[in-house]
N, C-alpha and C. Protein backbone atom coordinates (compact mmCIF):
# COMPACT_ATOMS: atom_id res chain seq x y z
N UNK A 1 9.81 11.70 4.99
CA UNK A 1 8.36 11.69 4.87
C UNK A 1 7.79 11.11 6.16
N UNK A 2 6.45 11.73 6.90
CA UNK A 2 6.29 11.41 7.78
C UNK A 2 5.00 10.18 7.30
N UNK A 3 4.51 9.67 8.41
CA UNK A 3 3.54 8.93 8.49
C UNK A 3 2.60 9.43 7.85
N UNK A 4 2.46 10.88 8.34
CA UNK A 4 1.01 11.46 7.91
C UNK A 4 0.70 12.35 6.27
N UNK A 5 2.23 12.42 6.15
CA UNK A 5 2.52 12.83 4.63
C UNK A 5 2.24 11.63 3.85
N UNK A 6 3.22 10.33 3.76
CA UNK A 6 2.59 9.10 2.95
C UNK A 6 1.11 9.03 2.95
N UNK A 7 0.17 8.98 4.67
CA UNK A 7 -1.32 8.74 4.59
C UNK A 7 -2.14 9.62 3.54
N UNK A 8 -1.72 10.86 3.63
CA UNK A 8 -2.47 12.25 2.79
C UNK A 8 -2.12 11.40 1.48
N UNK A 9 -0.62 11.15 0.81
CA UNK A 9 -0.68 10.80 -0.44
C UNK A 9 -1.16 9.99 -0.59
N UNK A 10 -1.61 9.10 -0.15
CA UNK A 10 -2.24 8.12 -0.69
C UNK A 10 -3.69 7.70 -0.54
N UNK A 11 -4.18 8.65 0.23
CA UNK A 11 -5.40 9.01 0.51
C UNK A 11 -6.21 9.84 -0.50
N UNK A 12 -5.18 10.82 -1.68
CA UNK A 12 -6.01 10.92 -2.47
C UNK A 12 -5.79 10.39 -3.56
N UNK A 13 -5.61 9.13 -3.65
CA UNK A 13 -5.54 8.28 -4.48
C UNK A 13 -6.73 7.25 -4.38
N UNK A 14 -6.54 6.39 -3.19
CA UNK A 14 -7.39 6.08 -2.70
C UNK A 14 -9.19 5.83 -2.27
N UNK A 15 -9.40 7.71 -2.49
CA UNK A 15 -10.47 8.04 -2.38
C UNK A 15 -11.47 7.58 -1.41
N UNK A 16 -12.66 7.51 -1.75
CA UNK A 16 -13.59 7.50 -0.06
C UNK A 16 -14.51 5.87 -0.27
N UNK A 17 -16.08 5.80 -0.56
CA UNK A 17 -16.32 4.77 -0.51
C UNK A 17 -16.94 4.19 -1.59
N UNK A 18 -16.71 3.09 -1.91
CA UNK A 18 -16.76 2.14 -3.23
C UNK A 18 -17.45 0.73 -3.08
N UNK A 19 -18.37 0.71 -3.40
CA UNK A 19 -18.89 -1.02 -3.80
C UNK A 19 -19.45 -1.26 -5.16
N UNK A 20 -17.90 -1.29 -5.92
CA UNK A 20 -18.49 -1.81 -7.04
C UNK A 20 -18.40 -3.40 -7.57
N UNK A 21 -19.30 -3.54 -7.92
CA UNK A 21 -19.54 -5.22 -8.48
C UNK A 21 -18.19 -5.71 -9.15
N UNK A 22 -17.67 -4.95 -9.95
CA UNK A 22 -15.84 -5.58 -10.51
C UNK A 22 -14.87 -5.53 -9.89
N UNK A 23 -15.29 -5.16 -8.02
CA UNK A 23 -13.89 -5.29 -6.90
C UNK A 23 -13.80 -6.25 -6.62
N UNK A 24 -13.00 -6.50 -6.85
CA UNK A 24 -12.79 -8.15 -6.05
C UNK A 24 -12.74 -7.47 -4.50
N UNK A 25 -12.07 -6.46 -4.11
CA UNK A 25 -12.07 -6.43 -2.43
C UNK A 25 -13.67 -6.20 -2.31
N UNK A 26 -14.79 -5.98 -3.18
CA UNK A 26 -15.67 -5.77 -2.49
C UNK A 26 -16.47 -4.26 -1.73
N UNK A 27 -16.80 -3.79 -0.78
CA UNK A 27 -17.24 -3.23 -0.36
C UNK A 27 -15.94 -2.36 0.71
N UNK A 28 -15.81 -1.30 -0.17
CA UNK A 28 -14.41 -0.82 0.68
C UNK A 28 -14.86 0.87 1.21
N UNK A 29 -13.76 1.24 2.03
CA UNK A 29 -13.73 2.42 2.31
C UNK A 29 -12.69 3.14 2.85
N UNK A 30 -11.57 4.20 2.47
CA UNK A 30 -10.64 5.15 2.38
C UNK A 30 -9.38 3.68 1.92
N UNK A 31 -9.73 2.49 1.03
CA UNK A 31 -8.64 1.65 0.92
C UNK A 31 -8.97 0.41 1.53
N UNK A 32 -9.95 0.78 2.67
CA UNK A 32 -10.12 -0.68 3.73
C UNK A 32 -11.32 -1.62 3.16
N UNK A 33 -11.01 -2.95 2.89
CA UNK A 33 -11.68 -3.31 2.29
C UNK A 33 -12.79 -4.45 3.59
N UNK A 34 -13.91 -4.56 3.48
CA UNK A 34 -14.98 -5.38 4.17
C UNK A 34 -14.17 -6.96 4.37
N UNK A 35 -14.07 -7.00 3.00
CA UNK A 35 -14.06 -8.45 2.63
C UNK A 35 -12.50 -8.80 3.29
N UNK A 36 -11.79 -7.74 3.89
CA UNK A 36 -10.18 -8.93 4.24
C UNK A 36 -10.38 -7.95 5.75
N UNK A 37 -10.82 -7.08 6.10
CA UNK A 37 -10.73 -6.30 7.33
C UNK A 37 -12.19 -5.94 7.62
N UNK A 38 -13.31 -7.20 8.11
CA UNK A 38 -14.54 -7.09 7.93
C UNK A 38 -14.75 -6.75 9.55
N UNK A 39 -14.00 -7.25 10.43
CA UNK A 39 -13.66 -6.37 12.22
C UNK A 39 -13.40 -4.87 12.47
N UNK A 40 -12.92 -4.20 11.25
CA UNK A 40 -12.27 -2.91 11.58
C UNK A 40 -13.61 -2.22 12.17
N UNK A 41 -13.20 -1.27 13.48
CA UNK A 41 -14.19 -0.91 13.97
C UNK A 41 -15.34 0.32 13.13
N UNK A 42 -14.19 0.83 11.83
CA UNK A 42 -15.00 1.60 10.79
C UNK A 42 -16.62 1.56 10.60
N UNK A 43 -16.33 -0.13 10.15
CA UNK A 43 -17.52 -0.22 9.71
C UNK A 43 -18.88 -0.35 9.90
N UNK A 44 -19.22 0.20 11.28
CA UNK A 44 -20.07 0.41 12.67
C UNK A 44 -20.13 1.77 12.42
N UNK A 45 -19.61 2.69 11.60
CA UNK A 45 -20.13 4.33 11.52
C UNK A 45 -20.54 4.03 9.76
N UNK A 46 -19.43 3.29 8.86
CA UNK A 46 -20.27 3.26 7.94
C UNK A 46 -21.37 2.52 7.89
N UNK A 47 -21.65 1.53 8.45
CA UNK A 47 -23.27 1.22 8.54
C UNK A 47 -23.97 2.08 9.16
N UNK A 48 -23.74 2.89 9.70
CA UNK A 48 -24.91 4.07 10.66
C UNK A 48 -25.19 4.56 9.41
N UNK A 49 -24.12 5.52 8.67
CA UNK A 49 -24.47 6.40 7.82
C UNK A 49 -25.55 5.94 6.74
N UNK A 50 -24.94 4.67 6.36
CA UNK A 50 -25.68 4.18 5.12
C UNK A 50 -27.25 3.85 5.88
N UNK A 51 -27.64 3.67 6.72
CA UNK A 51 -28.66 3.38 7.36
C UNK A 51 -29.55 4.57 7.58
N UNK A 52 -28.59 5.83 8.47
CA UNK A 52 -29.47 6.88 8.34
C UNK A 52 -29.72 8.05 6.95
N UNK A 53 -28.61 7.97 6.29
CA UNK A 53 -28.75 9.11 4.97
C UNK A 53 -28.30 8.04 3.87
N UNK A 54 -29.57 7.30 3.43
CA UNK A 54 -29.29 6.35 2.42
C UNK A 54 -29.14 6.97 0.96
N UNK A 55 -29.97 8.20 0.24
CA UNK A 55 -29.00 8.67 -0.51
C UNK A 55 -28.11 9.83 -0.69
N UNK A 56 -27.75 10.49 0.40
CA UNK A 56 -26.37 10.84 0.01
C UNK A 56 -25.38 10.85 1.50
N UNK A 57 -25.25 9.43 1.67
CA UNK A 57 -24.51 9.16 2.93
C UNK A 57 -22.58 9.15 2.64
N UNK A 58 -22.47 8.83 1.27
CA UNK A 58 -20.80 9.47 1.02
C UNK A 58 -20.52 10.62 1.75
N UNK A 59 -21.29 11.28 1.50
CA UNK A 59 -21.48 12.70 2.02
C UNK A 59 -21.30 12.55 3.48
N UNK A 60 -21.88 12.49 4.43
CA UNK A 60 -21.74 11.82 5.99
C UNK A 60 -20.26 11.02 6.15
N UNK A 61 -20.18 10.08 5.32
CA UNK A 61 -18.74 9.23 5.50
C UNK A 61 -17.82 9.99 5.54
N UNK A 62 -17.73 10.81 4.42
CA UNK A 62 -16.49 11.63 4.19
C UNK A 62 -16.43 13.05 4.88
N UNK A 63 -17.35 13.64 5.73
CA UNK A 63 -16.87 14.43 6.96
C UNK A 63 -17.35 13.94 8.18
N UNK A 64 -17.35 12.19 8.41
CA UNK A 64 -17.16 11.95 9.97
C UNK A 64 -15.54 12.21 10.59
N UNK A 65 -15.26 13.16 11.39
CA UNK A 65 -14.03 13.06 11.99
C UNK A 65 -13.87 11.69 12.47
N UNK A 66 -14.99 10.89 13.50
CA UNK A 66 -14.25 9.57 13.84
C UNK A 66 -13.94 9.02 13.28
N UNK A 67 -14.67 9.07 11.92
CA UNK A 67 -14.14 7.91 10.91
C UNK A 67 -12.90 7.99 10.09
N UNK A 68 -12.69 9.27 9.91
CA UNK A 68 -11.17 9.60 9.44
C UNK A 68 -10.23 9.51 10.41
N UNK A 69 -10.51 9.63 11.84
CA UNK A 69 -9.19 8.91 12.85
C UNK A 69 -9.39 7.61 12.73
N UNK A 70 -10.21 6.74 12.54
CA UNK A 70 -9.51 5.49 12.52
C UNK A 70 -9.30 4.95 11.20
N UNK A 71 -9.42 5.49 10.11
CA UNK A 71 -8.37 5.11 9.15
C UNK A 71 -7.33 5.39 9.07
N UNK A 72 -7.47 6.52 9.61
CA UNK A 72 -5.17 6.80 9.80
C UNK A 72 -4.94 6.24 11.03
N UNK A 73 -5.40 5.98 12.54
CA UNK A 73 -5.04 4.79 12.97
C UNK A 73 -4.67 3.46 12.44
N UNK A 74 -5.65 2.72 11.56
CA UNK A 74 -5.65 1.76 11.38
C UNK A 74 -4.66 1.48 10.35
N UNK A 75 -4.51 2.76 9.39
CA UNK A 75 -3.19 2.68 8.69
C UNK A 75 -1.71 2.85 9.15
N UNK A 76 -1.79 3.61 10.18
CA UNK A 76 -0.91 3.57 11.21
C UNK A 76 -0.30 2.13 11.80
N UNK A 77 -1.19 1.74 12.53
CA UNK A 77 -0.80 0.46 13.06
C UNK A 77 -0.62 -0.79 11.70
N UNK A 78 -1.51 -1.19 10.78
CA UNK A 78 -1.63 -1.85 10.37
C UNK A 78 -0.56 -1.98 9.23
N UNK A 79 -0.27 -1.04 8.65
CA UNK A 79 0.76 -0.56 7.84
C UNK A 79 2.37 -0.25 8.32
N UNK A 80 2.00 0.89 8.51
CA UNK A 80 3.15 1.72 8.48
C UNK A 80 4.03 1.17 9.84
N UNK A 81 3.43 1.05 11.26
CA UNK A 81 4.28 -0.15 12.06
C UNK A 81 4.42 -1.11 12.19
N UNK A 82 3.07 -1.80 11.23
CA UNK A 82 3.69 -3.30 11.22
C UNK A 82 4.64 -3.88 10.40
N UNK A 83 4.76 -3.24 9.40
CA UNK A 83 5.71 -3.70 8.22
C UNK A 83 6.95 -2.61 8.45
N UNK A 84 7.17 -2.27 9.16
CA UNK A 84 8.40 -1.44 9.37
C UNK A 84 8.72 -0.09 8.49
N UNK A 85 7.95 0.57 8.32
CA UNK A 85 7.83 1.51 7.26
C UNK A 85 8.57 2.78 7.97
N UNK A 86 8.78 2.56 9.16
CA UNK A 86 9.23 3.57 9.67
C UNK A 86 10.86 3.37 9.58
N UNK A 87 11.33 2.20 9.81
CA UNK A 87 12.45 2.01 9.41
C UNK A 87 13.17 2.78 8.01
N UNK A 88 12.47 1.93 7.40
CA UNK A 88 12.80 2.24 5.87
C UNK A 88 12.73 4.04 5.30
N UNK A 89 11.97 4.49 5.89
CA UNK A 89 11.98 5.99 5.77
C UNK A 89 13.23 6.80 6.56
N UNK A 90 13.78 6.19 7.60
CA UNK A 90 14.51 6.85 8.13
C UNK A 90 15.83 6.95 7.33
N UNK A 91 15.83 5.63 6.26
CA UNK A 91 17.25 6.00 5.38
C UNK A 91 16.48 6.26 3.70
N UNK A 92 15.46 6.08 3.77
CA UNK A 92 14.65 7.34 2.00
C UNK A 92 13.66 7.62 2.22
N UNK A 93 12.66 8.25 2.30
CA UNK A 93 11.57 8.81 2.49
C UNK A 93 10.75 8.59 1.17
N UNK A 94 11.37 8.65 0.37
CA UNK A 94 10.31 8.14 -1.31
C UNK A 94 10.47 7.04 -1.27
N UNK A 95 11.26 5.93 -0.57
CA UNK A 95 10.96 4.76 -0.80
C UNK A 95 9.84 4.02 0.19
N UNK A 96 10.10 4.75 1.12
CA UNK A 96 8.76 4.66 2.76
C UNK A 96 7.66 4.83 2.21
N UNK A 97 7.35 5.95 1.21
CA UNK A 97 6.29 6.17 0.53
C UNK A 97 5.73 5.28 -0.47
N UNK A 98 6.77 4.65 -1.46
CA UNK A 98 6.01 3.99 -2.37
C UNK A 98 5.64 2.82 -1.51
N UNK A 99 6.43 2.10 -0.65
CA UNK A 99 5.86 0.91 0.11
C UNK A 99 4.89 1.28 0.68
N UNK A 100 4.71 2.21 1.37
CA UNK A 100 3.11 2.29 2.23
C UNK A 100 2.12 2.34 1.30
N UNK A 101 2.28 3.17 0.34
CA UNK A 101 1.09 3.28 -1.41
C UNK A 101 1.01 1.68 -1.53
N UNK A 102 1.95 0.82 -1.96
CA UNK A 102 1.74 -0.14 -2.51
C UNK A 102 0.85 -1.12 -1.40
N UNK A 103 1.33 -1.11 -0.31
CA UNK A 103 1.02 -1.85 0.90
C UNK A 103 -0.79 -1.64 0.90
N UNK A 104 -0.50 -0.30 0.84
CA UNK A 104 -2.32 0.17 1.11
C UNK A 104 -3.23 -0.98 -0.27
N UNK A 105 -2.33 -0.15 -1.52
CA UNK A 105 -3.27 -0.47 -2.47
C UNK A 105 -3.43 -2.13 -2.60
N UNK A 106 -2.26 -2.87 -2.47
CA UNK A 106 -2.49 -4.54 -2.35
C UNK A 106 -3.18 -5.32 -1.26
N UNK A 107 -2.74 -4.61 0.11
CA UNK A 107 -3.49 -5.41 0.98
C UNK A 107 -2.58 -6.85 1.70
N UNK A 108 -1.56 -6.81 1.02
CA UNK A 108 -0.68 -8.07 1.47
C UNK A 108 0.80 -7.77 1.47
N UNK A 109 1.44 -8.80 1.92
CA UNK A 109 3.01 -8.98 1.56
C UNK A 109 3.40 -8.95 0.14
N UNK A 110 2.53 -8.77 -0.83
CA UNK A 110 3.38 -8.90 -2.13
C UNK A 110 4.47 -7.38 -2.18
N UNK A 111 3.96 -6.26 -1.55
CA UNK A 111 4.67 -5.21 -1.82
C UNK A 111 6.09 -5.58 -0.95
N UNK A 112 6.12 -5.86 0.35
CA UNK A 112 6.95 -6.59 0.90
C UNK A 112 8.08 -7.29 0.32
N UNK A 113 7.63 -8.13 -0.30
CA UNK A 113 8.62 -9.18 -0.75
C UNK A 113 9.07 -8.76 -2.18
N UNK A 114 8.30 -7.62 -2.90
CA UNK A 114 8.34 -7.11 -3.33
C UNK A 114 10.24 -6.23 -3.33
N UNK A 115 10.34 -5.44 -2.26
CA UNK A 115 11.00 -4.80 -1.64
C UNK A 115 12.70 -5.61 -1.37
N UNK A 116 12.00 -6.96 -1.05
CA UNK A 116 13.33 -7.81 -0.57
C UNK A 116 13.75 -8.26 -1.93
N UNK A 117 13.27 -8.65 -3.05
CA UNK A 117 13.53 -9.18 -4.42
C UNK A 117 13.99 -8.22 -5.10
N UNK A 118 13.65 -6.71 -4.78
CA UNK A 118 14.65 -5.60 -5.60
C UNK A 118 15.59 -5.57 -5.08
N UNK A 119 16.11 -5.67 -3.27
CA UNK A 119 17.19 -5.83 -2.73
C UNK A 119 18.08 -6.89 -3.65
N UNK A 120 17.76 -7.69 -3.52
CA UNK A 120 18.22 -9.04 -4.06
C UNK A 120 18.68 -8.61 -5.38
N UNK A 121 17.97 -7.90 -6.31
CA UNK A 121 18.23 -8.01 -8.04
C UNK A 121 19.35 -7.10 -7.75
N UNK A 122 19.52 -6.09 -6.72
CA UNK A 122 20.62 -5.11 -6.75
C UNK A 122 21.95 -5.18 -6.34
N UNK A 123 21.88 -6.42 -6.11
CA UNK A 123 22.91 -6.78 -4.90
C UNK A 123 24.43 -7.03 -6.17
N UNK A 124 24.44 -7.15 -7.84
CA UNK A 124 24.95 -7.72 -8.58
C UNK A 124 25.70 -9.13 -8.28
N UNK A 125 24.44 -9.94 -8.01
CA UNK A 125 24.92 -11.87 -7.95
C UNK A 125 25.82 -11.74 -6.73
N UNK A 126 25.02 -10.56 -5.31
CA UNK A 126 26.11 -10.83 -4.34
C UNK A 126 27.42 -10.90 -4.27
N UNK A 127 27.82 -9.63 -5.13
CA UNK A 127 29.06 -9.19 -4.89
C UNK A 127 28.81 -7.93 -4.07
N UNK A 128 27.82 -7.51 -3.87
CA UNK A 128 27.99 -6.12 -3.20
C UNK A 128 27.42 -6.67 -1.82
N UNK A 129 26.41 -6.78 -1.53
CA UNK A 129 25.61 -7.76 -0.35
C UNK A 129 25.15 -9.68 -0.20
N UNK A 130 25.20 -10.09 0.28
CA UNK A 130 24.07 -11.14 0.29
C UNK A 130 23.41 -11.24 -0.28
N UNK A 131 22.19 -12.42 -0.64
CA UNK A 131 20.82 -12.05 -0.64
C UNK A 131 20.09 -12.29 0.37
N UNK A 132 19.11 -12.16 0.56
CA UNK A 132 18.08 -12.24 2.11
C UNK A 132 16.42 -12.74 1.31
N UNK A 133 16.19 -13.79 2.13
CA UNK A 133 15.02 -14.44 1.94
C UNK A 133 14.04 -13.53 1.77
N UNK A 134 13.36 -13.43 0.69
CA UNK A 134 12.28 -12.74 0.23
C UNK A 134 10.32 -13.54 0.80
N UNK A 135 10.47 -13.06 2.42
CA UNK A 135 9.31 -13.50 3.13
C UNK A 135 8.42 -12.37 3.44
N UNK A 136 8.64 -11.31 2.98
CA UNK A 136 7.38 -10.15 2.99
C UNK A 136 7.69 -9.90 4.53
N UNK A 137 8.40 -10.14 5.06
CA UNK A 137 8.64 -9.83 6.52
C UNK A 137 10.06 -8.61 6.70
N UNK A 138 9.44 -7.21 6.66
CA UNK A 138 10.63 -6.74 6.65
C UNK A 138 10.87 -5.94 8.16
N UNK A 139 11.87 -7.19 8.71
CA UNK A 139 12.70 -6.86 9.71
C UNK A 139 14.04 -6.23 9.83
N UNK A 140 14.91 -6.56 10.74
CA UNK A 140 16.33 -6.13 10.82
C UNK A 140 17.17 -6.44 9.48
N UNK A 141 17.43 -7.95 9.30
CA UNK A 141 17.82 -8.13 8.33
C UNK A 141 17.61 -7.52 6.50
N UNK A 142 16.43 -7.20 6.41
CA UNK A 142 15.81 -6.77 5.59
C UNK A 142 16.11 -4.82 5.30
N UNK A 143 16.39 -4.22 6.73
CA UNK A 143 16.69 -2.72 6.67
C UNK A 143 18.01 -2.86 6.85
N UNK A 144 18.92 -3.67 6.69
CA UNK A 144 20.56 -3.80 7.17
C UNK A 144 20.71 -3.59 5.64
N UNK A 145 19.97 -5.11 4.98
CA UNK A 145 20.53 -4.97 3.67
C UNK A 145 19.94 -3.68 2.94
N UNK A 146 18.66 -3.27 3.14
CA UNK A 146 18.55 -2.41 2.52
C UNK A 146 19.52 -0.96 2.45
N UNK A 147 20.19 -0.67 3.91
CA UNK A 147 21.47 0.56 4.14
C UNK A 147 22.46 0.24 3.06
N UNK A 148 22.84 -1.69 2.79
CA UNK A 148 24.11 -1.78 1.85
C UNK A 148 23.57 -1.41 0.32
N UNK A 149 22.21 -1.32 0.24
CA UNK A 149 22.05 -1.79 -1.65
C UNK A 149 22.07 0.17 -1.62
N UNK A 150 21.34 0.91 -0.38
CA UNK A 150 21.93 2.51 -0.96
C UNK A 150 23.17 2.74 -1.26
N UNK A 151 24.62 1.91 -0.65
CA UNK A 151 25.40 2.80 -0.65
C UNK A 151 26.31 2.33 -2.46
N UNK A 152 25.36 1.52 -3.07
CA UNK A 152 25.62 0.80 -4.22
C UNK A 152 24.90 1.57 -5.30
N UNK A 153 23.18 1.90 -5.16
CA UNK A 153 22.32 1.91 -6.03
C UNK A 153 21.72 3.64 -5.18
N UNK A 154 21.02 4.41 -6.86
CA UNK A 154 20.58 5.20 -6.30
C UNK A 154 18.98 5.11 -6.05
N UNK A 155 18.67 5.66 -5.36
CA UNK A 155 17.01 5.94 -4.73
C UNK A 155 16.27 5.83 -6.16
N UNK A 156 16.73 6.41 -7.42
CA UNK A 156 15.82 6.35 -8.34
C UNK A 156 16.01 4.84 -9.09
N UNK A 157 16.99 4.35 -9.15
CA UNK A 157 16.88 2.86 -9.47
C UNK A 157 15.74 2.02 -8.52
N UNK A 158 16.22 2.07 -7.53
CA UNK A 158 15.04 1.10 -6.37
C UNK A 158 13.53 1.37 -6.67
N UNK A 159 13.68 2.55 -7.11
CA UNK A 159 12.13 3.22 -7.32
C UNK A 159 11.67 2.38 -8.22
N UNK A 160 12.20 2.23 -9.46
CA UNK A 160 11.93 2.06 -10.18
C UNK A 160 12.15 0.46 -10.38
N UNK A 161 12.63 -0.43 -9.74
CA UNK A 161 12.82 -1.56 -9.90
C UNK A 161 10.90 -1.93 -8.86
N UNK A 162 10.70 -0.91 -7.77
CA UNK A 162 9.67 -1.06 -7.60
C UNK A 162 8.31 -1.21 -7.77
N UNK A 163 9.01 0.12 -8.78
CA UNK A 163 7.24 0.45 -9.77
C UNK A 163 6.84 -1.13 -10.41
N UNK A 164 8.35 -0.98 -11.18
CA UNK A 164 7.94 -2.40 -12.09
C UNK A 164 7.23 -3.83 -11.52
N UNK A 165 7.74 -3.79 -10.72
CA UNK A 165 6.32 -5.16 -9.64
C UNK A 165 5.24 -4.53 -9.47
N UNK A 166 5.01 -3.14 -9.21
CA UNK A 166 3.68 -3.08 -9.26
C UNK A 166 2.89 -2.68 -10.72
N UNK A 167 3.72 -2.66 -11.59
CA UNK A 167 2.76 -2.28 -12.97
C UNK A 167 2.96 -4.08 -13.73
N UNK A 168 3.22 -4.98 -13.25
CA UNK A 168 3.44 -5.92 -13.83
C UNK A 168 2.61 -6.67 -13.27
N UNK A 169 2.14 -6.79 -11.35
CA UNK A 169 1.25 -7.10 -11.12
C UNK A 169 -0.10 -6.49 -11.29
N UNK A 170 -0.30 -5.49 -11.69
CA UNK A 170 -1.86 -5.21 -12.37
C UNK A 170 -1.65 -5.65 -13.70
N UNK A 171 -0.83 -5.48 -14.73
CA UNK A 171 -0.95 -6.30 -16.10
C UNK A 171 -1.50 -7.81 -16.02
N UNK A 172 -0.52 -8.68 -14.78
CA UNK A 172 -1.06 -9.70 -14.47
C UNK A 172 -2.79 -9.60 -14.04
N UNK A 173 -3.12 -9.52 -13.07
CA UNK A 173 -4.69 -9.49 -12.52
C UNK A 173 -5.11 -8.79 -14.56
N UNK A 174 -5.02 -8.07 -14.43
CA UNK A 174 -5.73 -7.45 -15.52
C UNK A 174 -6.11 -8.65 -16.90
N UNK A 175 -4.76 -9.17 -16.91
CA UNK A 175 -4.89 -10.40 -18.39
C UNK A 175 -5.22 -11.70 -17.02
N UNK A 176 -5.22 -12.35 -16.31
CA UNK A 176 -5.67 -13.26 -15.33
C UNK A 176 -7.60 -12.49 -15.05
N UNK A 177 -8.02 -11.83 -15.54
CA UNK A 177 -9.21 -11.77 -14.85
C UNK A 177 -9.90 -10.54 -16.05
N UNK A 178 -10.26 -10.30 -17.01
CA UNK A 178 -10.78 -8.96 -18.36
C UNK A 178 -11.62 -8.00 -17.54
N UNK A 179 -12.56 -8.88 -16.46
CA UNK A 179 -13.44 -7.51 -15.67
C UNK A 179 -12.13 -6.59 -14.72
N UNK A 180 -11.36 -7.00 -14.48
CA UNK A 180 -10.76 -5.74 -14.17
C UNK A 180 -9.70 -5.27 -14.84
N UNK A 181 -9.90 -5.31 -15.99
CA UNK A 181 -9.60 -3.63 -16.83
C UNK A 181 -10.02 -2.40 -16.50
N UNK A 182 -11.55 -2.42 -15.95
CA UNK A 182 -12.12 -1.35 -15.08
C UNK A 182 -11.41 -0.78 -14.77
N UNK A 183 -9.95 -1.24 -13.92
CA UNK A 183 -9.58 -0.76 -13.19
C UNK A 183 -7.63 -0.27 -13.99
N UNK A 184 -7.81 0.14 -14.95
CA UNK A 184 -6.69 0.41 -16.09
C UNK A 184 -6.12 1.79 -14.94
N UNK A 185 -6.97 2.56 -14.44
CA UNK A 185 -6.34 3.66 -13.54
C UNK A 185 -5.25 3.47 -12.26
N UNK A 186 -5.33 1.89 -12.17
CA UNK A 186 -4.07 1.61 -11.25
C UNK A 186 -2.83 2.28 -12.10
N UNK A 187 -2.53 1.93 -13.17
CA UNK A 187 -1.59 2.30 -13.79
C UNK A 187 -0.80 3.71 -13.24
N UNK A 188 -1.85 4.96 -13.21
CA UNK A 188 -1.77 5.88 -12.94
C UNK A 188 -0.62 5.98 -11.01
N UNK A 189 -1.00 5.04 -10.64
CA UNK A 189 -0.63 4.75 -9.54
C UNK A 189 0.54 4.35 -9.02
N UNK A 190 1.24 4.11 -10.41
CA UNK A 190 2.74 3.49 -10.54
C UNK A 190 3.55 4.73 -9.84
N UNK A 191 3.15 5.95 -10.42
CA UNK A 191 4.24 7.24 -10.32
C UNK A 191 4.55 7.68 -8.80
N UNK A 192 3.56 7.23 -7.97
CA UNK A 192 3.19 7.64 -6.85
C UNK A 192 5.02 7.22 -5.91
């Protein structure tokens, strides 16, 4: 899976621009949220738009070409090379994918460490590998072990040891916070 295959998938998931009062991110757009990436240079075309076509400026957002290159820039850099996603695709491509989905949709290292703690659960009590510190930092160490837990576990186990952190952390937020139930369609998001 390339860079730009994960971006498309998860782009229409994602969708375009949102400020609703039960986000906790707030005021977002293609995923990018104001409130944790309030510098991204985006948001200098979405304020034009909303300024010049105040009601139907979605419309404007969602066929600015500049503005769609720098969200796949910014997912580019911010994502997919900073967290090593390119690594990880070069030995599964559905697993490159669900980390960049998850990465997008959280916004942090939880998908990360995420990643190193399924390493870890697979390892059976380190008879097959090590374990490796679960710091959301996935470097060398982190794609070494990940080559040993394939030649142990298949692609659809990992998947699925994955999903489960992410459908367990929206159950969490969801019972930690009732206004976002709103948002019960993450669920949908697990399969990805």
């Amino acid at each position: 899976m390339s860079f730009s295959e994960a971006f498309e998938d998860t782009m229409r998931i994602e969708g375009s621009y949102s400020n609703r009062e039960d986000d906790r991110g707030g005021e977002t757009f293609a995923g990018i949220t104001r409130k944790w990436f309030g510098g991204w240079k985006g948001w200098n075309i979405v304020d034009y738009h909303k300024k010049e076509h105040r009601t139907n400026f979605v419309h404007y957002l969602d066929n600015d070409t500049e503005l769609a290159e720098l969200v796949k820039q910014f997912y580019l850099e911010e994502i997919w090379l900073m967290h090593r996603i390119d690594d990880v695709n070069s030995y599964s491509p559905k697993i490159a994918g669900k980390l960049f989905d998850q990465m997008v949709n959280f916004g942090d290292k939880r998908p990360s460490k995420w990643f190193q703690r399924t390493l870890n659960i697979l390892n059976r009590n380190q008879k097959n590998y090590p374990d490796i510190i679960d710091d959301g930092n996935i470097g060398p160490k982190t794609i070494k072990t990940f080559q040993l837990a394939l030649k142990t576990n298949p692609i659809k186990r990992i998947m699925n040891v994955l999903r489960s952190f992410q459908g367990w952390e929206y159950i969490r937020i969801m019972e930690g916070d009732p206004t976002q139930e709103a948002n019960i369609g993450w669920m949908d998001r697990i399969e990805l």
